[in-house]
PDB file of N, CA and C in Angstrom:
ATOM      1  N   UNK A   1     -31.503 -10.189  -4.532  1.00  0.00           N
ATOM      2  CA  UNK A   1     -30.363 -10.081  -3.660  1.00  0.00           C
ATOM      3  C   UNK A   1     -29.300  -9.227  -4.331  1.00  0.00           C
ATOM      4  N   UNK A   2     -28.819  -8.444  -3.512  1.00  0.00           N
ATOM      5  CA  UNK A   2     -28.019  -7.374  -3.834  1.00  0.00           C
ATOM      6  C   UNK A   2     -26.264  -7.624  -4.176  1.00  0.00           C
ATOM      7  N   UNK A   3     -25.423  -7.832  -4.493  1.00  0.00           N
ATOM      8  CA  UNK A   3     -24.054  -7.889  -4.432  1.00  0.00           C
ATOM      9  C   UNK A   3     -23.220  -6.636  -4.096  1.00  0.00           C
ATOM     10  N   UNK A   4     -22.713  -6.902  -3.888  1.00  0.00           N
ATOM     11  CA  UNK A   4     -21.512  -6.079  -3.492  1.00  0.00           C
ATOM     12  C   UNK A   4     -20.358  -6.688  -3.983  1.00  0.00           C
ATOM     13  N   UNK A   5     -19.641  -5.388  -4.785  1.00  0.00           N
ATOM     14  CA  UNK A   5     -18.213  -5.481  -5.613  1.00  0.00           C
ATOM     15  C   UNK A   5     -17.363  -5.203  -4.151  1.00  0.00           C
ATOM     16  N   UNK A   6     -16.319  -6.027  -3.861  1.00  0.00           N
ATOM     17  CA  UNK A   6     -15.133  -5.717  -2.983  1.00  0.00           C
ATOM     18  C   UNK A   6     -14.164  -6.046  -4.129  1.00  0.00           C
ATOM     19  N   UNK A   7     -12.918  -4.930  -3.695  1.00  0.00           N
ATOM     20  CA  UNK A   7     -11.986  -5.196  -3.908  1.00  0.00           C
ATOM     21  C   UNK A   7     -10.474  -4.591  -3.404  1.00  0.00           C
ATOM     22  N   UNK A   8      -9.489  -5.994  -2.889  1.00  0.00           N
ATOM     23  CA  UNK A   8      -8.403  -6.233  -2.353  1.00  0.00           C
ATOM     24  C   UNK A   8      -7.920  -5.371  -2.175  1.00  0.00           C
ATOM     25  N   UNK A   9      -7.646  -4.603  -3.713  1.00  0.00           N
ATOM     26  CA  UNK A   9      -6.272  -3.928  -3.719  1.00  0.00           C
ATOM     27  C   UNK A   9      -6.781  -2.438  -3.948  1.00  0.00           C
ATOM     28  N   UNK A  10      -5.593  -1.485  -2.818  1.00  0.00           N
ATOM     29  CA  UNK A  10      -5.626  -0.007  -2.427  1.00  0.00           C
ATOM     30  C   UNK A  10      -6.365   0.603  -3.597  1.00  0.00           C
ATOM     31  N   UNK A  11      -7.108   1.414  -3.932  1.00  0.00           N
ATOM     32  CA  UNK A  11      -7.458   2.605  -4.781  1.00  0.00           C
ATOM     33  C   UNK A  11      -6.346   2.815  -6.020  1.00  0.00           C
ATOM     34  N   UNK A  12      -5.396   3.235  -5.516  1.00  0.00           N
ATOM     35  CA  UNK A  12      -4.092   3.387  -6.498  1.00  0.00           C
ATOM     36  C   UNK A  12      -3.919   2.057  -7.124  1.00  0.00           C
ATOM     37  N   UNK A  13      -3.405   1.499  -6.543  1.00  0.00           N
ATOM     38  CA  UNK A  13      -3.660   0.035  -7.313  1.00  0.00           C
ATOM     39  C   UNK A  13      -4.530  -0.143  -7.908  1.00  0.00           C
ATOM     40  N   UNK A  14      -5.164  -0.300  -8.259  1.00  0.00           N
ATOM     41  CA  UNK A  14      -6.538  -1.072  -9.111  1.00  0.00           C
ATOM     42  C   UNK A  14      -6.930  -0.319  -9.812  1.00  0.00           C
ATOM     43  N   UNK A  15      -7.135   1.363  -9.926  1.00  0.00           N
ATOM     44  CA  UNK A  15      -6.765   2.352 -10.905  1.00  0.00           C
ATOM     45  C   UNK A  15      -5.908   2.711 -12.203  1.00  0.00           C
ATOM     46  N   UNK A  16      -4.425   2.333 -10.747  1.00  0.00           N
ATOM     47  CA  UNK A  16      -3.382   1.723 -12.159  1.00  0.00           C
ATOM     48  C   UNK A  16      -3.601   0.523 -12.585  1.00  0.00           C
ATOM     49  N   UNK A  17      -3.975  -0.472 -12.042  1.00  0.00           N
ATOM     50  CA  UNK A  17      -4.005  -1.602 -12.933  1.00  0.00           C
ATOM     51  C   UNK A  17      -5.297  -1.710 -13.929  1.00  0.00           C
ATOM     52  N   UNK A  18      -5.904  -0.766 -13.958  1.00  0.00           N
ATOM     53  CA  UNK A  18      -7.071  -0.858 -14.871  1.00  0.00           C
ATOM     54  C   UNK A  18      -7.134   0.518 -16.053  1.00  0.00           C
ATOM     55  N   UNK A  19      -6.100   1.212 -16.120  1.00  0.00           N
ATOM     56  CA  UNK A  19      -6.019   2.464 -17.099  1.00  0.00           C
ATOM     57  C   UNK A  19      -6.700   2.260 -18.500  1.00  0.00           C
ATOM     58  N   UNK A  20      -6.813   1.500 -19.221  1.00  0.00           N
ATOM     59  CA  UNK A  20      -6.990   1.161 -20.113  1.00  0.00           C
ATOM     60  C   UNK A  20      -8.669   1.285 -20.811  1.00  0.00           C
ATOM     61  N   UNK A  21      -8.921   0.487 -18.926  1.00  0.00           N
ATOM     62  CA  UNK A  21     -10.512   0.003 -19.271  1.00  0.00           C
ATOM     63  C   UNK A  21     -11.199   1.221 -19.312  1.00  0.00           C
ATOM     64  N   UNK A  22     -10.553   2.154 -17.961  1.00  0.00           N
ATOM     65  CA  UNK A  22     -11.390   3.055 -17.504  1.00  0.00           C
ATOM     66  C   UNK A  22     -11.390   3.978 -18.882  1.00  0.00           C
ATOM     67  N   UNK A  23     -10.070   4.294 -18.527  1.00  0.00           N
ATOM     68  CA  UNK A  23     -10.220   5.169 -20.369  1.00  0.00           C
ATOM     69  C   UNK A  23     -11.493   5.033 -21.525  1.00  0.00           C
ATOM     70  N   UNK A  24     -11.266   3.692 -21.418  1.00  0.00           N
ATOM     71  CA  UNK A  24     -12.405   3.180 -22.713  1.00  0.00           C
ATOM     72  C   UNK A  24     -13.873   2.944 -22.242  1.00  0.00           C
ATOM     73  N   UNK A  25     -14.051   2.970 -20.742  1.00  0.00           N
ATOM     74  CA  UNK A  25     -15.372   3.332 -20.614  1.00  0.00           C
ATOM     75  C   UNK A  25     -15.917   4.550 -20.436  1.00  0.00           C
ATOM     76  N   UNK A  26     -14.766   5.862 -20.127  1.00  0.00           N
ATOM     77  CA  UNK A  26     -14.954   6.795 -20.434  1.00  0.00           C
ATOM     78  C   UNK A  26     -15.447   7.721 -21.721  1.00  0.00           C
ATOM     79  N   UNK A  27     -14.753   6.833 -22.680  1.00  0.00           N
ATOM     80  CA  UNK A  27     -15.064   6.738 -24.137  1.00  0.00           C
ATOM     81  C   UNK A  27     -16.114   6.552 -24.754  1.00  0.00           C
ATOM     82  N   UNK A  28     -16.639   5.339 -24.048  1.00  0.00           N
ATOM     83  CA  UNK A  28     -17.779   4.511 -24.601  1.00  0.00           C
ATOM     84  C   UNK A  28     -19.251   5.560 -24.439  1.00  0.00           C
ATOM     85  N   UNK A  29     -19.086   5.939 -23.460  1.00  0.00           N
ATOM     86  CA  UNK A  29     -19.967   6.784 -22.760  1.00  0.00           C
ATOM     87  C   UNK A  29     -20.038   7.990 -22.781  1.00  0.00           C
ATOM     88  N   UNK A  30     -19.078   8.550 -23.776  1.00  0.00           N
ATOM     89  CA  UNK A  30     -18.766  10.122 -24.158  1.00  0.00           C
ATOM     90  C   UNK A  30     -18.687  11.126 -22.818  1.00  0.00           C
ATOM     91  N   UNK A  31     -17.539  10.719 -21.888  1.00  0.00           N
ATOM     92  CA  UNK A  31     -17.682  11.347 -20.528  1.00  0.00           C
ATOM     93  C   UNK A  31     -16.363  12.407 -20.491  1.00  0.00           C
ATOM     94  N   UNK A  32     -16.194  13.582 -21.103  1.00  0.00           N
ATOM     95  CA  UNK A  32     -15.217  14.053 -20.658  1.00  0.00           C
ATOM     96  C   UNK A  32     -14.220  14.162 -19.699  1.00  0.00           C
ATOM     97  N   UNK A  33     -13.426  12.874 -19.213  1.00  0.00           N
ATOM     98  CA  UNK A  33     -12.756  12.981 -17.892  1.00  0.00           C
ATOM     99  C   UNK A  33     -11.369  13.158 -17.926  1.00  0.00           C
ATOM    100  N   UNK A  34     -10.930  13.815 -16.430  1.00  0.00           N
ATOM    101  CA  UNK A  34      -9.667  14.677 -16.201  1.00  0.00           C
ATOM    102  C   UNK A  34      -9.216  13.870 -15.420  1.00  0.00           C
ATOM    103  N   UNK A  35      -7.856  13.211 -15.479  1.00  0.00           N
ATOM    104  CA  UNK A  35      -7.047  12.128 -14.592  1.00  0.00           C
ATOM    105  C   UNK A  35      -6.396  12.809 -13.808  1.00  0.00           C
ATOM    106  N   UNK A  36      -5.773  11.860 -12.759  1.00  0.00           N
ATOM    107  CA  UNK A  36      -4.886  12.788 -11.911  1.00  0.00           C
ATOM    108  C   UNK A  36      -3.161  11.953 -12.585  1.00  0.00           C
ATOM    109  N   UNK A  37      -3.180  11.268 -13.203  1.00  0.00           N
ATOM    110  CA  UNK A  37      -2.273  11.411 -13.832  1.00  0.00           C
ATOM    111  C   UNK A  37      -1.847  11.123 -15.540  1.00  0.00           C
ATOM    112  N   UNK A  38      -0.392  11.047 -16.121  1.00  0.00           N
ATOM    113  CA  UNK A  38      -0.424  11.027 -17.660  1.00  0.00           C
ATOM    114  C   UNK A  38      -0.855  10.296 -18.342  1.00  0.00           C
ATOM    115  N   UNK A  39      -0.501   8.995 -17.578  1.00  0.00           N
ATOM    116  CA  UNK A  39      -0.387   7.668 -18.084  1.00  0.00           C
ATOM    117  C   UNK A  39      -1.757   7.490 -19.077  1.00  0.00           C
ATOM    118  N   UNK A  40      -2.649   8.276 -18.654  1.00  0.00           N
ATOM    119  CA  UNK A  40      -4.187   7.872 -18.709  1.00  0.00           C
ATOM    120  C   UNK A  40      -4.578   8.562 -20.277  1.00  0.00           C
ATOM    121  N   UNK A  41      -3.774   9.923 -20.567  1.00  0.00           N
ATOM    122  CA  UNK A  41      -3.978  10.581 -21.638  1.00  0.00           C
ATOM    123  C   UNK A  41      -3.418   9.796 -22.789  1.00  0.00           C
ATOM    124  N   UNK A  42      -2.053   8.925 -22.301  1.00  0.00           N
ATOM    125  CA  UNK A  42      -1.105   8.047 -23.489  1.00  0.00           C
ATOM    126  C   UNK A  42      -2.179   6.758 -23.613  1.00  0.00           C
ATOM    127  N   UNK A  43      -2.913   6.626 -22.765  1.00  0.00           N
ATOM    128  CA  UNK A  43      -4.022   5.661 -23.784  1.00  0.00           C
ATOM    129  C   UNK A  43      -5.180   6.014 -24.083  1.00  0.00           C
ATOM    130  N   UNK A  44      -5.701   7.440 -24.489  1.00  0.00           N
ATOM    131  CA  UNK A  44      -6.329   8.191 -24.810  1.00  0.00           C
ATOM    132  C   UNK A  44      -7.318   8.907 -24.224  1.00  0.00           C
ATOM    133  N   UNK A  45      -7.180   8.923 -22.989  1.00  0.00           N
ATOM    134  CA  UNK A  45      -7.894   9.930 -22.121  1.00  0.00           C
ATOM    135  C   UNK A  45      -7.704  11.403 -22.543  1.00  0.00           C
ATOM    136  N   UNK A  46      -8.614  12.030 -22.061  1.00  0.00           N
ATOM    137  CA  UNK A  46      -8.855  13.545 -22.412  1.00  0.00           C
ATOM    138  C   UNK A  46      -7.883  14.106 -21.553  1.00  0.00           C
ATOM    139  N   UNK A  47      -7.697  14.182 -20.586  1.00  0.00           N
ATOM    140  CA  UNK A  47      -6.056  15.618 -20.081  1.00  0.00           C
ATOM    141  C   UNK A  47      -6.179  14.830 -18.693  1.00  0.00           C
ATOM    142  N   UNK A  48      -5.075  15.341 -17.920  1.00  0.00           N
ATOM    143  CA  UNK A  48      -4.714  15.074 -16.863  1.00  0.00           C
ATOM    144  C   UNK A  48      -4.334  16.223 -16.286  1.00  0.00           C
ATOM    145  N   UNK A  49      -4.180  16.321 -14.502  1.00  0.00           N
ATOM    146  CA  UNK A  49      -3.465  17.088 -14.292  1.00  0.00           C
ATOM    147  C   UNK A  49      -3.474  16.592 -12.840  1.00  0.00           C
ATOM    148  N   UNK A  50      -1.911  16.981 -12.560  1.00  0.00           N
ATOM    149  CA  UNK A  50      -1.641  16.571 -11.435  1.00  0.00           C
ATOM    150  C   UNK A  50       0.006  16.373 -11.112  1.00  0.00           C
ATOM    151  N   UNK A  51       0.764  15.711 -10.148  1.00  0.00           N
ATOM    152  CA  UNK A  51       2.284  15.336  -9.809  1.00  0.00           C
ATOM    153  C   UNK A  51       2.774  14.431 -10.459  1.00  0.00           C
ATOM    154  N   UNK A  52       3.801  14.605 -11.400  1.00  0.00           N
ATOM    155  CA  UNK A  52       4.959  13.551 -11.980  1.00  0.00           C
ATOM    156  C   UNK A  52       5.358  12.607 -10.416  1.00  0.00           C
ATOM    157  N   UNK A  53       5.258  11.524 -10.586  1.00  0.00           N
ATOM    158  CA  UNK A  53       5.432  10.412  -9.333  1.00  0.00           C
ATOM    159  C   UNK A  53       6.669  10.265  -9.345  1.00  0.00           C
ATOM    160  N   UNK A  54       7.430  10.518 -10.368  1.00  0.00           N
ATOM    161  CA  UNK A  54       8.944  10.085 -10.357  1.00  0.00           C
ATOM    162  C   UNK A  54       9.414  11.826  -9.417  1.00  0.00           C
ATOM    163  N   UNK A  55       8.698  12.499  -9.665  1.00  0.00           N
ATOM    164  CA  UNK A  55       9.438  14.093  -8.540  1.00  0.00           C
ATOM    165  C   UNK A  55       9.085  13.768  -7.082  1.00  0.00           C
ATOM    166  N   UNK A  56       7.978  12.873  -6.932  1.00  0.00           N
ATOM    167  CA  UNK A  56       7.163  12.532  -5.512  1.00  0.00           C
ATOM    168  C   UNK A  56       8.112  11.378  -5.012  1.00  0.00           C
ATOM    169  N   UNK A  57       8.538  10.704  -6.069  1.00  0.00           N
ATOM    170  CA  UNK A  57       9.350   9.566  -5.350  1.00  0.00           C
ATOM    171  C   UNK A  57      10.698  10.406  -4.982  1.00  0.00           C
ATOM    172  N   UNK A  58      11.502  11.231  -5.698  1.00  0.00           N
ATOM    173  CA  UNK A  58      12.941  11.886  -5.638  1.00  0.00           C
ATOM    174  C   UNK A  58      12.525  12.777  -4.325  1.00  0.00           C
ATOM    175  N   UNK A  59      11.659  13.409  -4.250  1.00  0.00           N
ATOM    176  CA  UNK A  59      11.588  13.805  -2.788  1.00  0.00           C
ATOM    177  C   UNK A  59      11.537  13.107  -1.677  1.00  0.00           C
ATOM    178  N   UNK A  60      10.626  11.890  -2.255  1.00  0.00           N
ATOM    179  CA  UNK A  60      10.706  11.141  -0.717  1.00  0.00           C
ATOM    180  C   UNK A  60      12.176  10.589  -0.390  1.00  0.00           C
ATOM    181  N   UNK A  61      13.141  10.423  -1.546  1.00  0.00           N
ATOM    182  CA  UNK A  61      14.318   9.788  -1.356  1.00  0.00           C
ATOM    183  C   UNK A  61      15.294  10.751  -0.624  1.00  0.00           C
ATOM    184  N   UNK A  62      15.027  12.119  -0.909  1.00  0.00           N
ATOM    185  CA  UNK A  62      15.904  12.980  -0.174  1.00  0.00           C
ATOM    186  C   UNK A  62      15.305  13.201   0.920  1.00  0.00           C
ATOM    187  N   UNK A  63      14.214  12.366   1.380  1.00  0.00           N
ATOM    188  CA  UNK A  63      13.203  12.942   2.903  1.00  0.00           C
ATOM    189  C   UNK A  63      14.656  11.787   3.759  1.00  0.00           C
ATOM    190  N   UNK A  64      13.897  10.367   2.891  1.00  0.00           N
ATOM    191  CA  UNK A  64      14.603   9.347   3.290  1.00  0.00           C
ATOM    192  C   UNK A  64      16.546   9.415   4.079  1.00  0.00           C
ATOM    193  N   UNK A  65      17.210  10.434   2.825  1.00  0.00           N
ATOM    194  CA  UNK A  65      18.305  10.675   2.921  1.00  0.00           C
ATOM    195  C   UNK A  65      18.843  11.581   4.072  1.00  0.00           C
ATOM    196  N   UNK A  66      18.019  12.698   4.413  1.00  0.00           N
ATOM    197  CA  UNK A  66      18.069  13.306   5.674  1.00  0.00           C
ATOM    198  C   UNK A  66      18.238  12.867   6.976  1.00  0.00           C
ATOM    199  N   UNK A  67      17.072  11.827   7.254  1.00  0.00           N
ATOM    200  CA  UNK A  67      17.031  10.912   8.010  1.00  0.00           C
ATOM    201  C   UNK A  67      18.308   9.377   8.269  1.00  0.00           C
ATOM    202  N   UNK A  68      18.540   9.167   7.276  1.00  0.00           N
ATOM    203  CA  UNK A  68      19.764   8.409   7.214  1.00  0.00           C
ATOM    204  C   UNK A  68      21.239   8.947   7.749  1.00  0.00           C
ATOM    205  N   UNK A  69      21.361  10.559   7.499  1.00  0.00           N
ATOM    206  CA  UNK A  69      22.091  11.382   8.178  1.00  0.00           C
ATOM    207  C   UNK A  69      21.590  11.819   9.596  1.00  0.00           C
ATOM    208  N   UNK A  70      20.582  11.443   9.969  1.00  0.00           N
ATOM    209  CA  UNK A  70      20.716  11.919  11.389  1.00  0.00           C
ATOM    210  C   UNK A  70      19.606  12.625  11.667  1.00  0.00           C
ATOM    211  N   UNK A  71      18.632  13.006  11.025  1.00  0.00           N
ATOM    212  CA  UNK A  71      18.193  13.967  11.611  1.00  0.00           C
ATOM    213  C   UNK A  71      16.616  13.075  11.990  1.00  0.00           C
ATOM    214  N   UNK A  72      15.758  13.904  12.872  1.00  0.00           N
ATOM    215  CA  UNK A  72      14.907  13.024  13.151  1.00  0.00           C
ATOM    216  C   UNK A  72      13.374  13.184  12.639  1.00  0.00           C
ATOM    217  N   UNK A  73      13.237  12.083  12.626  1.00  0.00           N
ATOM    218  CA  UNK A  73      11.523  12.322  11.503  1.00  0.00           C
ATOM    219  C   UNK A  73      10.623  13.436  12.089  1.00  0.00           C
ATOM    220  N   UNK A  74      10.389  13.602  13.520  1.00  0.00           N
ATOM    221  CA  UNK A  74       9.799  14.164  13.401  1.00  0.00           C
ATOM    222  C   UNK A  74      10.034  15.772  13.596  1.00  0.00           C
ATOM    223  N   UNK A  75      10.864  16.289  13.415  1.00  0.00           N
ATOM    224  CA  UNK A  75      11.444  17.275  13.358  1.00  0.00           C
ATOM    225  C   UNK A  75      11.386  17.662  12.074  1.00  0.00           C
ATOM    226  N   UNK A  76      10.935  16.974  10.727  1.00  0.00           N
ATOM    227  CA  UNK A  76      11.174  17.576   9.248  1.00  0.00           C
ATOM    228  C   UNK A  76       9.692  18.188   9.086  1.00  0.00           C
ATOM    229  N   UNK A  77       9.518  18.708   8.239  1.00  0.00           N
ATOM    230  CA  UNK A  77       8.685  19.489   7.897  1.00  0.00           C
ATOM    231  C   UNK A  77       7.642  17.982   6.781  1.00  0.00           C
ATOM    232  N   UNK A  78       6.281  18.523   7.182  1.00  0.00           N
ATOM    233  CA  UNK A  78       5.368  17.765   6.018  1.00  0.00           C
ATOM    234  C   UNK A  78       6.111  18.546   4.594  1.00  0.00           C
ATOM    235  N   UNK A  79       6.357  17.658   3.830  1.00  0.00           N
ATOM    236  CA  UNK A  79       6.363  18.071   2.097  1.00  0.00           C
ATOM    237  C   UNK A  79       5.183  17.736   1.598  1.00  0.00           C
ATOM    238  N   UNK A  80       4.865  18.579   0.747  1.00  0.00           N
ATOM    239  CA  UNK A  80       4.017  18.425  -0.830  1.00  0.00           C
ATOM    240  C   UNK A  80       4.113  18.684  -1.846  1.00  0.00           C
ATOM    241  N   UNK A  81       3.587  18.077  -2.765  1.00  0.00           N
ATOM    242  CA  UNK A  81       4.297  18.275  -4.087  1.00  0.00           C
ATOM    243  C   UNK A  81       4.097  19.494  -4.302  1.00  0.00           C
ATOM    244  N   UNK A  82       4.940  20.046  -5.126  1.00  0.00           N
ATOM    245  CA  UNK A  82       5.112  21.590  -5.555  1.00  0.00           C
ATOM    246  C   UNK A  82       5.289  21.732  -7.253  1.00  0.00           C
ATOM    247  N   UNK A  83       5.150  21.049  -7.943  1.00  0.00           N
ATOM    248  CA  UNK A  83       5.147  20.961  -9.578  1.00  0.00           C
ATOM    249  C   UNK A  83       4.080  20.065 -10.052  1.00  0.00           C
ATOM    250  N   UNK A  84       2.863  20.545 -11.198  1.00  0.00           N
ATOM    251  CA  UNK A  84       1.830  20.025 -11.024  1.00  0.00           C
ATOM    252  C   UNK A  84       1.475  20.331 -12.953  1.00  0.00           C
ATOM    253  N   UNK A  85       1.269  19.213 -13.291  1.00  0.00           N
ATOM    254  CA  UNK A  85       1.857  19.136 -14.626  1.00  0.00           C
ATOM    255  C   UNK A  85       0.201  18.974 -15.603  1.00  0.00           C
ATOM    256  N   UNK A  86      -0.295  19.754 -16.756  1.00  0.00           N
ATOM    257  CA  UNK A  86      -1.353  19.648 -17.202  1.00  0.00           C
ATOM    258  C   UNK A  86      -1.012  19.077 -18.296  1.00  0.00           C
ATOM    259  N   UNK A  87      -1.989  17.851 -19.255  1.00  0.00           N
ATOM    260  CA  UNK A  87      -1.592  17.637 -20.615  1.00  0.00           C
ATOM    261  C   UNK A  87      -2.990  17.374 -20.859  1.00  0.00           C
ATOM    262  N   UNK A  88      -2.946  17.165 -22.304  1.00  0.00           N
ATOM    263  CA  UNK A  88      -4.213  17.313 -22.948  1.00  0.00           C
ATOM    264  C   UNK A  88      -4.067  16.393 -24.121  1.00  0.00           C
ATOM    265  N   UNK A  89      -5.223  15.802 -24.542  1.00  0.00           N
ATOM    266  CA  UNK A  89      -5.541  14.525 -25.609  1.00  0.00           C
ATOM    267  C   UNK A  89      -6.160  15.324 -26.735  1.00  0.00           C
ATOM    268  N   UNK A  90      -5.804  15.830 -27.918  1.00  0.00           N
ATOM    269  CA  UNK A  90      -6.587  16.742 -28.580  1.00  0.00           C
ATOM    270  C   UNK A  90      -7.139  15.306 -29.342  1.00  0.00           C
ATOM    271  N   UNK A  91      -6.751  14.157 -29.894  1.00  0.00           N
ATOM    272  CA  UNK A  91      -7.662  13.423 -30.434  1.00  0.00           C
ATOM    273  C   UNK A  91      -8.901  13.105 -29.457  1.00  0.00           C
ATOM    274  N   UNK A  92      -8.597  12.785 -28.522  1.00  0.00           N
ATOM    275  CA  UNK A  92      -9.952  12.488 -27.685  1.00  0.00           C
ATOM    276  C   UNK A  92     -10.578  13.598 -27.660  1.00  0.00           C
ATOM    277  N   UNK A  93     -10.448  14.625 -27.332  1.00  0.00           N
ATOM    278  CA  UNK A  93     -11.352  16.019 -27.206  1.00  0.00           C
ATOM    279  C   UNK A  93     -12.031  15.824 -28.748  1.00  0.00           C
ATOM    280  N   UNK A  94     -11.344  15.732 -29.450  1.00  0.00           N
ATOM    281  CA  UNK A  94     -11.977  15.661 -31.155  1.00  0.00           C
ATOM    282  C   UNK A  94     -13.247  14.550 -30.820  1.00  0.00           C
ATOM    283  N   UNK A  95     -12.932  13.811 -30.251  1.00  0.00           N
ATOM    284  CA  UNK A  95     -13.856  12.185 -30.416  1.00  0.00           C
ATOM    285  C   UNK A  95     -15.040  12.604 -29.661  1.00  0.00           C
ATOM    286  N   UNK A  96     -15.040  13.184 -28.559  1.00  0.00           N
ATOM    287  CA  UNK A  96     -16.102  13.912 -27.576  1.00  0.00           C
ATOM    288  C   UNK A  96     -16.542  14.978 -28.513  1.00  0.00           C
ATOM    289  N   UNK A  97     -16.406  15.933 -29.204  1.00  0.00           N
ATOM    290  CA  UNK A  97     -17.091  16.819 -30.098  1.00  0.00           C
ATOM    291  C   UNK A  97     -16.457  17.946 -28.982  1.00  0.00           C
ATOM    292  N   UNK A  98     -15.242  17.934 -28.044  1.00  0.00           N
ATOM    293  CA  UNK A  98     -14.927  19.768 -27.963  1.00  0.00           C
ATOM    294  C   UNK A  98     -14.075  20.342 -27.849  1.00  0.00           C
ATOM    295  N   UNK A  99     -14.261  21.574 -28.183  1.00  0.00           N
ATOM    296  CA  UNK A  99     -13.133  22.347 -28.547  1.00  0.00           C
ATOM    297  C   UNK A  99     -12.311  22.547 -27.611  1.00  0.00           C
ATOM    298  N   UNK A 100     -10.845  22.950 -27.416  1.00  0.00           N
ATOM    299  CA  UNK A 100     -10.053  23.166 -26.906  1.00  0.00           C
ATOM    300  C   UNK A 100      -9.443  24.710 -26.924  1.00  0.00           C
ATOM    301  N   UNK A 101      -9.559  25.947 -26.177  1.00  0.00           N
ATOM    302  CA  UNK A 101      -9.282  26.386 -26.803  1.00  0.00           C
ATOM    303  C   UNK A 101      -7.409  27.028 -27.042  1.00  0.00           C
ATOM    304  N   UNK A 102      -7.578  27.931 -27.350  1.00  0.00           N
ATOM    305  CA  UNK A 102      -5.850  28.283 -27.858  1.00  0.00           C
ATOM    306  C   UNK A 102      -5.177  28.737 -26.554  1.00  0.00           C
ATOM    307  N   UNK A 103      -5.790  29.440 -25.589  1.00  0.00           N
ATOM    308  CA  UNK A 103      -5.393  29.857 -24.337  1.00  0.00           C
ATOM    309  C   UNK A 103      -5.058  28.788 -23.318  1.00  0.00           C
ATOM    310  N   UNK A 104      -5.932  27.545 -23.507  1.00  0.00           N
ATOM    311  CA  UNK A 104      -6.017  26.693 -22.944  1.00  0.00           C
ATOM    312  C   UNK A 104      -4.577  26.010 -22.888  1.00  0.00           C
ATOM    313  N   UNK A 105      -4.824  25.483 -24.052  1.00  0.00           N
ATOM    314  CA  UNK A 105      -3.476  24.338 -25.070  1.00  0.00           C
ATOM    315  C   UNK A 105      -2.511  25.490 -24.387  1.00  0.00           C
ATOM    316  N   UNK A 106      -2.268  26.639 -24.710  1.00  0.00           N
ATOM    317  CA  UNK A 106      -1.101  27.202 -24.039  1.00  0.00           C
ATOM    318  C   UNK A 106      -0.419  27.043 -22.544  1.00  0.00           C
ATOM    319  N   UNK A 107      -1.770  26.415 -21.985  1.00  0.00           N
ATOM    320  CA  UNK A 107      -1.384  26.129 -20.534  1.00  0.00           C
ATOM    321  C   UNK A 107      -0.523  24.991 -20.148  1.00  0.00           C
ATOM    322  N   UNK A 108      -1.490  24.713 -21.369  1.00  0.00           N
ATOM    323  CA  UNK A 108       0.000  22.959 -20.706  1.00  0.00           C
ATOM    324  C   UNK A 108       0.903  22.427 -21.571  1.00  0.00           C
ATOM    325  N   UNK A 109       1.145  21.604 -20.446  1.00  0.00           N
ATOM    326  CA  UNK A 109       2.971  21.469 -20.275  1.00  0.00           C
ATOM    327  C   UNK A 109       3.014  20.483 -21.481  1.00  0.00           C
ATOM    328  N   UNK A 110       1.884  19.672 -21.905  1.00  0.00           N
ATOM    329  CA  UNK A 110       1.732  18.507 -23.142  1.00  0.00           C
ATOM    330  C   UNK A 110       0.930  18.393 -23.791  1.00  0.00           C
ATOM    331  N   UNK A 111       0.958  18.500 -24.922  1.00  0.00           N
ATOM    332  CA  UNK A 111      -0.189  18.362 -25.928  1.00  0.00           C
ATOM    333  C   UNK A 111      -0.167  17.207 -27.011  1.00  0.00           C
ATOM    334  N   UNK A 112      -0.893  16.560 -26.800  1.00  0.00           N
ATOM    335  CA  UNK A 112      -0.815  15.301 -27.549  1.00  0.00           C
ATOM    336  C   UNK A 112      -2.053  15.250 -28.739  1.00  0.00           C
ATOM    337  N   UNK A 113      -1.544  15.087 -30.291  1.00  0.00           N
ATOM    338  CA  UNK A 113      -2.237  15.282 -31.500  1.00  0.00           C
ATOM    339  C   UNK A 113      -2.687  13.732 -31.897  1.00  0.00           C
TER     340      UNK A 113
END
């Protein structure tokens, strides 16, 4: 008999609430993986790339703020994020066996030793 894993909580949720593990089964398993956000590299994931949530939230607050003045939802324009931030784990890349190279590291915005 077969099981099936359910679980409750949204995608985002349970992602963030599990950073740690995933990281370290990423690890365990020598899987080079790319997050969509930082949090994941500060517990030793290999790089990320993707939207600072605190710029995604300040936009939605000035979406919010528009609307509080008057104007009407559906009259605003869809937003998307527009700043998209790369960082990189050079110890983990070390732990996986690869190189990084110099052009690369130049790309992003964080480099973590």
């Amino acid at each position: 008999m077969t099981r099936s894993l359910r679980c409750s909580l949204p995608p985002v949720l349970f992602f963030g609430a599990n950073i740690e593990r995933i990281v370290a089964l990423a690890a365990r398993y020598m899987l080079p993986a790319i997050y969509d956000r930082r949090e994941f590299i500060t517990v030793g994931g290999l790089m990320s790339y993707g939207t600072r949530f605190a710029d995604v939230f300040l936009q939605g607050g000035m979406y919010v703020a528009r609307i509080l003045k008057g104007a009407k939802p559906g009259d605003l324009p869809v937003q998307e994020p527009t700043k998209f931030e790369l960082a990189i784990n050079l110890k983990a890349a070390k732990s996986l066996g690869l190189n990084v190279s110099r052009d690369f590291l130049l790309r992003a915005d964080e480099v973590i030793e």
